[in-house]
PDB file of N, CA and C in Angstrom:
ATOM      1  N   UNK A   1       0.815  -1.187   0.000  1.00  0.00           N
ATOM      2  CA  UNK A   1       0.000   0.000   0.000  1.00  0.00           C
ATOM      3  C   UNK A   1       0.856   1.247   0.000  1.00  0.00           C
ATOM      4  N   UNK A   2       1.804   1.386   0.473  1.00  0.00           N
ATOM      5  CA  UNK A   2       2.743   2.237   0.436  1.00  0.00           C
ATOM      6  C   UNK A   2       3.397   3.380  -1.151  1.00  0.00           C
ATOM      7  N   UNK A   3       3.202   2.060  -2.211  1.00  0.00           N
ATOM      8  CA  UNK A   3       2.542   2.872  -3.705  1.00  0.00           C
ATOM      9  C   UNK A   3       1.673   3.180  -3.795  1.00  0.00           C
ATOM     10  N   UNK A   4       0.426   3.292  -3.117  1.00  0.00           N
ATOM     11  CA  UNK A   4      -0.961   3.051  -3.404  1.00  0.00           C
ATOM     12  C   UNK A   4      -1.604   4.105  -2.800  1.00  0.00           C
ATOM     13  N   UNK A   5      -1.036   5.226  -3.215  1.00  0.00           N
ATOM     14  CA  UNK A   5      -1.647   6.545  -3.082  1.00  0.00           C
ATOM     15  C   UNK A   5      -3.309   6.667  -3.240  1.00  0.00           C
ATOM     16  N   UNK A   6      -4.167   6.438  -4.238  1.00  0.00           N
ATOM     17  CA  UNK A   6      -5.120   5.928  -4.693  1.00  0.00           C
ATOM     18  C   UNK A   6      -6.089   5.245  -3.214  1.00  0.00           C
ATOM     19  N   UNK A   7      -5.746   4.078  -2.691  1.00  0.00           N
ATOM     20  CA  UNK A   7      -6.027   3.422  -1.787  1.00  0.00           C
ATOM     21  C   UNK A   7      -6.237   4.744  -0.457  1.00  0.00           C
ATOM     22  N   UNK A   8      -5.218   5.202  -0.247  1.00  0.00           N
ATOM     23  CA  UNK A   8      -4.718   6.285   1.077  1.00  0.00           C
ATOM     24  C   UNK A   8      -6.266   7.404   0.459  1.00  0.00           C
ATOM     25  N   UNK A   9      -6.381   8.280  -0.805  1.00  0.00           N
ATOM     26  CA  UNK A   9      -7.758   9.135  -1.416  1.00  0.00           C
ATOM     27  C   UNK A   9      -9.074   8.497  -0.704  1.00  0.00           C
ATOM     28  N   UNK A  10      -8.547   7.303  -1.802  1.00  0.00           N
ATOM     29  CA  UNK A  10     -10.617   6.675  -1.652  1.00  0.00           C
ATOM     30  C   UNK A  10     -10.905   6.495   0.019  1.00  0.00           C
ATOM     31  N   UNK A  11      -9.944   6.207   1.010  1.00  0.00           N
ATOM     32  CA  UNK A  11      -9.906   5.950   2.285  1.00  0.00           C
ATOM     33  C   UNK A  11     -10.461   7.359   2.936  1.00  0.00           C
ATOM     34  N   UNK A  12      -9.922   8.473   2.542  1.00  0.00           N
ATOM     35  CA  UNK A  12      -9.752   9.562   2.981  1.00  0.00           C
ATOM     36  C   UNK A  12     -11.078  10.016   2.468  1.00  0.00           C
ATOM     37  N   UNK A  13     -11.648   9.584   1.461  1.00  0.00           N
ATOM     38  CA  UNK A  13     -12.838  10.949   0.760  1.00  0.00           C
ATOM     39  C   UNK A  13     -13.966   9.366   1.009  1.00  0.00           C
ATOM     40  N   UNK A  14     -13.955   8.328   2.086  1.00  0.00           N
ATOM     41  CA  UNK A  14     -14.996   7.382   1.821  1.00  0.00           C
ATOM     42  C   UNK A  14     -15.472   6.834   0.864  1.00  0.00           C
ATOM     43  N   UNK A  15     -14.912   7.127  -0.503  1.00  0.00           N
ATOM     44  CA  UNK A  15     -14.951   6.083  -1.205  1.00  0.00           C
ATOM     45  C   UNK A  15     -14.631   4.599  -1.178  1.00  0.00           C
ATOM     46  N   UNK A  16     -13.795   4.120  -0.504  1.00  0.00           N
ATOM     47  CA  UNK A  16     -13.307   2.893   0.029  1.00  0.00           C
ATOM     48  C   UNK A  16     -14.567   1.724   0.354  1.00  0.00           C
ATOM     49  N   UNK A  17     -14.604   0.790  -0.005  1.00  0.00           N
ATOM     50  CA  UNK A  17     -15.276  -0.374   0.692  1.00  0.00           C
ATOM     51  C   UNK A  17     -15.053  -0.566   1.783  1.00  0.00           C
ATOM     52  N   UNK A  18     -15.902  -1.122   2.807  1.00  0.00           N
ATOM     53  CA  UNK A  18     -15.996  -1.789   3.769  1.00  0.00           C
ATOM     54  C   UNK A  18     -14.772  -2.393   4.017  1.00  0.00           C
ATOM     55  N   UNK A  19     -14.602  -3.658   3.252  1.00  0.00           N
ATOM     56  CA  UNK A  19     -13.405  -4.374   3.078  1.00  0.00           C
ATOM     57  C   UNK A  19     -12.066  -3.685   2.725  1.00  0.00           C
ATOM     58  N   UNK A  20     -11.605  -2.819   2.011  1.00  0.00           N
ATOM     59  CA  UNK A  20     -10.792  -1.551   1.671  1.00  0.00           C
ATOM     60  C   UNK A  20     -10.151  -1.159   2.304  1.00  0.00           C
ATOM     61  N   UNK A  21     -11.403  -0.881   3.736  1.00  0.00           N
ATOM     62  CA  UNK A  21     -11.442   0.454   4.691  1.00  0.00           C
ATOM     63  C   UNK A  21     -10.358  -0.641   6.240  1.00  0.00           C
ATOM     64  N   UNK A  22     -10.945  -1.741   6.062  1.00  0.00           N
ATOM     65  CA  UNK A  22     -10.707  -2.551   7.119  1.00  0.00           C
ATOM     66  C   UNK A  22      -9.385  -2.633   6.738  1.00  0.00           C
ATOM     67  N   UNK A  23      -8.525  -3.325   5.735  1.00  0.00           N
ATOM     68  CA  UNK A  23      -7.454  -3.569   4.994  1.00  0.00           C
ATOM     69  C   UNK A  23      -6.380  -2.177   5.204  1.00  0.00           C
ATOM     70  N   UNK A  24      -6.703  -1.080   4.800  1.00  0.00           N
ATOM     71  CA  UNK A  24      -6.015   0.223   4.934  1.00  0.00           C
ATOM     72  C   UNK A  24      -5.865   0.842   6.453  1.00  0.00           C
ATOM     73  N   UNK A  25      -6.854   0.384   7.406  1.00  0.00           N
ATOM     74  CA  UNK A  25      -7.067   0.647   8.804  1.00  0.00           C
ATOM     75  C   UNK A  25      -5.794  -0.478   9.319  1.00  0.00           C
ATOM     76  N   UNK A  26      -5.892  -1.670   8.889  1.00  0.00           N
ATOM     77  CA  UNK A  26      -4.695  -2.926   9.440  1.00  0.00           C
ATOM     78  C   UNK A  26      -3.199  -2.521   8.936  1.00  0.00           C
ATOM     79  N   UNK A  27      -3.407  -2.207   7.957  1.00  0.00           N
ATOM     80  CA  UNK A  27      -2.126  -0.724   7.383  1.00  0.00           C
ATOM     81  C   UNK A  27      -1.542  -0.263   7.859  1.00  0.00           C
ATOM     82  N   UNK A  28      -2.950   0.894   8.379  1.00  0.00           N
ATOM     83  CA  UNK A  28      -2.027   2.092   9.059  1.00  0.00           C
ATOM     84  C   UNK A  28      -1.366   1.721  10.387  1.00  0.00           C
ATOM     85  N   UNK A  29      -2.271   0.960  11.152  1.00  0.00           N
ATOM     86  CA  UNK A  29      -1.735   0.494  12.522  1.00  0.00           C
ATOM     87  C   UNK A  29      -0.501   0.320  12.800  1.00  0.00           C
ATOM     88  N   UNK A  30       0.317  -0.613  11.459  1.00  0.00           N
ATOM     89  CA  UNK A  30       1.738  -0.767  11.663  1.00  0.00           C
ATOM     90  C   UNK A  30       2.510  -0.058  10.435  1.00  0.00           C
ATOM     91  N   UNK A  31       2.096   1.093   9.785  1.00  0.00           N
ATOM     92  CA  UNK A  31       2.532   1.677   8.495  1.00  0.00           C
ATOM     93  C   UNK A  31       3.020   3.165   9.065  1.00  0.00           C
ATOM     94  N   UNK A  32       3.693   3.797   9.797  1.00  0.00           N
ATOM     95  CA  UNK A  32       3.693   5.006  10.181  1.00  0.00           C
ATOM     96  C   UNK A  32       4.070   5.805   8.637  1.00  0.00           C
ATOM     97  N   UNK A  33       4.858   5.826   7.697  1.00  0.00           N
ATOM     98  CA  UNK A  33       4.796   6.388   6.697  1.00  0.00           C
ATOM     99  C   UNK A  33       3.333   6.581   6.216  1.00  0.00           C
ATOM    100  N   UNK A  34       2.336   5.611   5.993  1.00  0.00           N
ATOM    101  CA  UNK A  34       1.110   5.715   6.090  1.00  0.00           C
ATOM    102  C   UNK A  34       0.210   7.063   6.413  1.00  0.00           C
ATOM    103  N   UNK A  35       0.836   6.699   7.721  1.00  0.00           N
ATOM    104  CA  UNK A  35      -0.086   7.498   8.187  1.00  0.00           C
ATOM    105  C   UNK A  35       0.177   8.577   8.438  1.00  0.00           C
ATOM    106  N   UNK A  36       1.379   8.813   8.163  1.00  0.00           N
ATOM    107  CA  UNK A  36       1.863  10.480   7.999  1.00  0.00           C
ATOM    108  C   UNK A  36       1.231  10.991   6.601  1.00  0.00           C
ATOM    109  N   UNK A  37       1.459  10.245   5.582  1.00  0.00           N
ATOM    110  CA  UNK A  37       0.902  10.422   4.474  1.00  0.00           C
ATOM    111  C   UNK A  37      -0.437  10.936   4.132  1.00  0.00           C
ATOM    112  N   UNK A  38      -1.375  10.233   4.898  1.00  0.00           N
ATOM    113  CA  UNK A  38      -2.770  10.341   5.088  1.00  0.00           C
ATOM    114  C   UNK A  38      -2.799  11.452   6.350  1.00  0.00           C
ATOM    115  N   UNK A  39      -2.161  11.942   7.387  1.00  0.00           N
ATOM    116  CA  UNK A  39      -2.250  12.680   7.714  1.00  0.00           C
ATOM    117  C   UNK A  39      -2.120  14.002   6.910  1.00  0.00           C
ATOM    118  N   UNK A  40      -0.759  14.299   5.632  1.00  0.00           N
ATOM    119  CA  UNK A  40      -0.763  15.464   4.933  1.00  0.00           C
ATOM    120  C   UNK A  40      -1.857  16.011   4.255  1.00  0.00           C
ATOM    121  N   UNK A  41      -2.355  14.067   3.869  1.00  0.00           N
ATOM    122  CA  UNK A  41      -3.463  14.428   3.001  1.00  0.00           C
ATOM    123  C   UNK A  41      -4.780  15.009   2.950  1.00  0.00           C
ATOM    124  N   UNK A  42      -4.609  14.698   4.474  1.00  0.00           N
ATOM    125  CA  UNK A  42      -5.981  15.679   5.480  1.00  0.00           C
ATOM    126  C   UNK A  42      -5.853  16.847   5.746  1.00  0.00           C
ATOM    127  N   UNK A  43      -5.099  17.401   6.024  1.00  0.00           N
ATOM    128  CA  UNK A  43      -4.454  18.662   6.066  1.00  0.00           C
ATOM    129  C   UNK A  43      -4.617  19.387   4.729  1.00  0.00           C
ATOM    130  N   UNK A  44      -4.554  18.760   3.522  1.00  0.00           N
ATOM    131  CA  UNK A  44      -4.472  19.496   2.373  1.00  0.00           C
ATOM    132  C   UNK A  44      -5.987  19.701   2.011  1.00  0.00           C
ATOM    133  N   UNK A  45      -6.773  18.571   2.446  1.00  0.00           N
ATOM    134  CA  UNK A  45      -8.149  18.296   2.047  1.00  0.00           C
ATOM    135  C   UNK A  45      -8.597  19.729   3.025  1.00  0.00           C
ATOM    136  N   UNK A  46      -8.435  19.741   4.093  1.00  0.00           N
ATOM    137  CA  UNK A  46      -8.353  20.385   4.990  1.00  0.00           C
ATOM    138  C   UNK A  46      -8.614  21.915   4.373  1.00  0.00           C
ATOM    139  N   UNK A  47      -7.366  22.317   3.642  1.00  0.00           N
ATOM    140  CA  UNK A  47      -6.999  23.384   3.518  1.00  0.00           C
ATOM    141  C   UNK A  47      -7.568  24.094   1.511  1.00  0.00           C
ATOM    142  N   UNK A  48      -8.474  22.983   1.515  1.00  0.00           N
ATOM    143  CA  UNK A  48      -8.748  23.554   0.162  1.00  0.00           C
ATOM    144  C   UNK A  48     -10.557  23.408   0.665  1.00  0.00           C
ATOM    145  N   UNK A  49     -10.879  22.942   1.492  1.00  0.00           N
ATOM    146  CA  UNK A  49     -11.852  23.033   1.497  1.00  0.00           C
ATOM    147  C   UNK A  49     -12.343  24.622   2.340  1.00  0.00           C
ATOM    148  N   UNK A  50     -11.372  25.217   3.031  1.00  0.00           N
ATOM    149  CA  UNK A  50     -11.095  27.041   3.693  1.00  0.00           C
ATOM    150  C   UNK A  50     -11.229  27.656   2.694  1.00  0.00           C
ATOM    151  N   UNK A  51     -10.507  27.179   1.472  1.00  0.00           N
ATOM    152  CA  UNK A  51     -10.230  28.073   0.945  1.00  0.00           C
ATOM    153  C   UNK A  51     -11.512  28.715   0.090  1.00  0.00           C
ATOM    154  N   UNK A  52     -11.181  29.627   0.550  1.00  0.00           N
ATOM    155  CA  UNK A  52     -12.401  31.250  -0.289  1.00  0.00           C
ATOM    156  C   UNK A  52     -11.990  31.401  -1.432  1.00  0.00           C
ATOM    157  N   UNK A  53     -12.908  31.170  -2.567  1.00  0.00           N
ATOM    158  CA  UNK A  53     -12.422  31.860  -3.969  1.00  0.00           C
ATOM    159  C   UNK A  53     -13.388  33.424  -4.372  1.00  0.00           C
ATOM    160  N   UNK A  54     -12.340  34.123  -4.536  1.00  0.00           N
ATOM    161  CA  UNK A  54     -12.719  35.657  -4.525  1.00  0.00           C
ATOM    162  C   UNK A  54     -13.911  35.479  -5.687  1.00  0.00           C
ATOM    163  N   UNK A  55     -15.038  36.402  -5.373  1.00  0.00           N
ATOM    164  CA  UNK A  55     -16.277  36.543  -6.907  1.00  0.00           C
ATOM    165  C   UNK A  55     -14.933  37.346  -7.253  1.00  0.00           C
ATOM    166  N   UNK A  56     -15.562  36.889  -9.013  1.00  0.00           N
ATOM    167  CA  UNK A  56     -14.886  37.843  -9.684  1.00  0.00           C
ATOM    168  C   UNK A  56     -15.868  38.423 -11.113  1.00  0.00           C
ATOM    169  N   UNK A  57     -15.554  38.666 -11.882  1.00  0.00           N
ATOM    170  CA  UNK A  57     -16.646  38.776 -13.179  1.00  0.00           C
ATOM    171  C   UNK A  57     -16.305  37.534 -14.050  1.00  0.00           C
ATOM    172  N   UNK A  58     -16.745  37.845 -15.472  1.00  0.00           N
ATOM    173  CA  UNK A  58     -16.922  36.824 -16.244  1.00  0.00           C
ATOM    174  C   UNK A  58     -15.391  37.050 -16.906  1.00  0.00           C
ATOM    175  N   UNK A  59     -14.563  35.856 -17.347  1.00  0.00           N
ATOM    176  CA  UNK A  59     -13.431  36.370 -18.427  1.00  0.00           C
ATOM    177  C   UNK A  59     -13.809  36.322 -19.903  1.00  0.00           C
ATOM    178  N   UNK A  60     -15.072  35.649 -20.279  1.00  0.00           N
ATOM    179  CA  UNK A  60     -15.644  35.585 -21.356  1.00  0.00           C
ATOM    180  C   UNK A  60     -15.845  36.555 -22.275  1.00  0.00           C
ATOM    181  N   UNK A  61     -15.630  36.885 -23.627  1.00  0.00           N
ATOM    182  CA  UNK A  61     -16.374  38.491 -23.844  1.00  0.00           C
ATOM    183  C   UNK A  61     -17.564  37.286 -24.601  1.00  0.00           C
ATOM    184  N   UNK A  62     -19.133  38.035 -24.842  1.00  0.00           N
ATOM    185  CA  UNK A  62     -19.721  37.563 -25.519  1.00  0.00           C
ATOM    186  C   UNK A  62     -19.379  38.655 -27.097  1.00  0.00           C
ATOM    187  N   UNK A  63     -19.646  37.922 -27.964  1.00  0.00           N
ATOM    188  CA  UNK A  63     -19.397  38.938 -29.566  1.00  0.00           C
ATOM    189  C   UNK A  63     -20.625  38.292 -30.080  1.00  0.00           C
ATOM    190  N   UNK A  64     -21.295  39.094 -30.160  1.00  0.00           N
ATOM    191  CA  UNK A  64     -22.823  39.067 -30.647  1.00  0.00           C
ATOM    192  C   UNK A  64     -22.853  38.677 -32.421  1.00  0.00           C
ATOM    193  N   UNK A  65     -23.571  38.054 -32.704  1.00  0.00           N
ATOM    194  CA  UNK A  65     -23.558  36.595 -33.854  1.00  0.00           C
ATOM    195  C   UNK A  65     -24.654  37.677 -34.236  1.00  0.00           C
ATOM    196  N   UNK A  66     -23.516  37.721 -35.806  1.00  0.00           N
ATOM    197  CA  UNK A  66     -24.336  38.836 -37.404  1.00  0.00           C
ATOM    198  C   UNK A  66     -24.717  37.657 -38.245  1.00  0.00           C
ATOM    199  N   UNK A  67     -26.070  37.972 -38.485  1.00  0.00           N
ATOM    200  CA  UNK A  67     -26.676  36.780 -39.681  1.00  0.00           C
ATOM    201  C   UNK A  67     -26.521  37.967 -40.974  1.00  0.00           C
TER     202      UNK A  67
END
């Protein structure tokens, strides 16, 4: 699991199965890289979910359609 970045997400955002969840939990117990890992990853989840995106206007121009 330690490649298995993927595994550490779906764990983190509950996507994970039951079975998954149990497997990645027996993991972390003896995986401390693990779980530092999944700790950053909370932290980041963490930190984008604060984050405020300024209103802004449109960047679009519309150009009005000549028949």
């Amino acid at each position: 699991m330690c490649d298995d970045r993927e595994k550490l997400i779906a764990y983190l955002y509950d996507e994970a199965t039951a079975a998954e969840r149990r497997q990645v939990d027996a993991h972390l117990a003896t995986c401390a890289e693990c779980r530092e890992e999944l700790r950053s990853l909370r932290g980041v989840r963490q930190d984008l979910l604060a984050w405020d995106v300024p209103a802004h206007e449109s960047v679009m121009n519309v150009v009005p359609f000549c028949t």
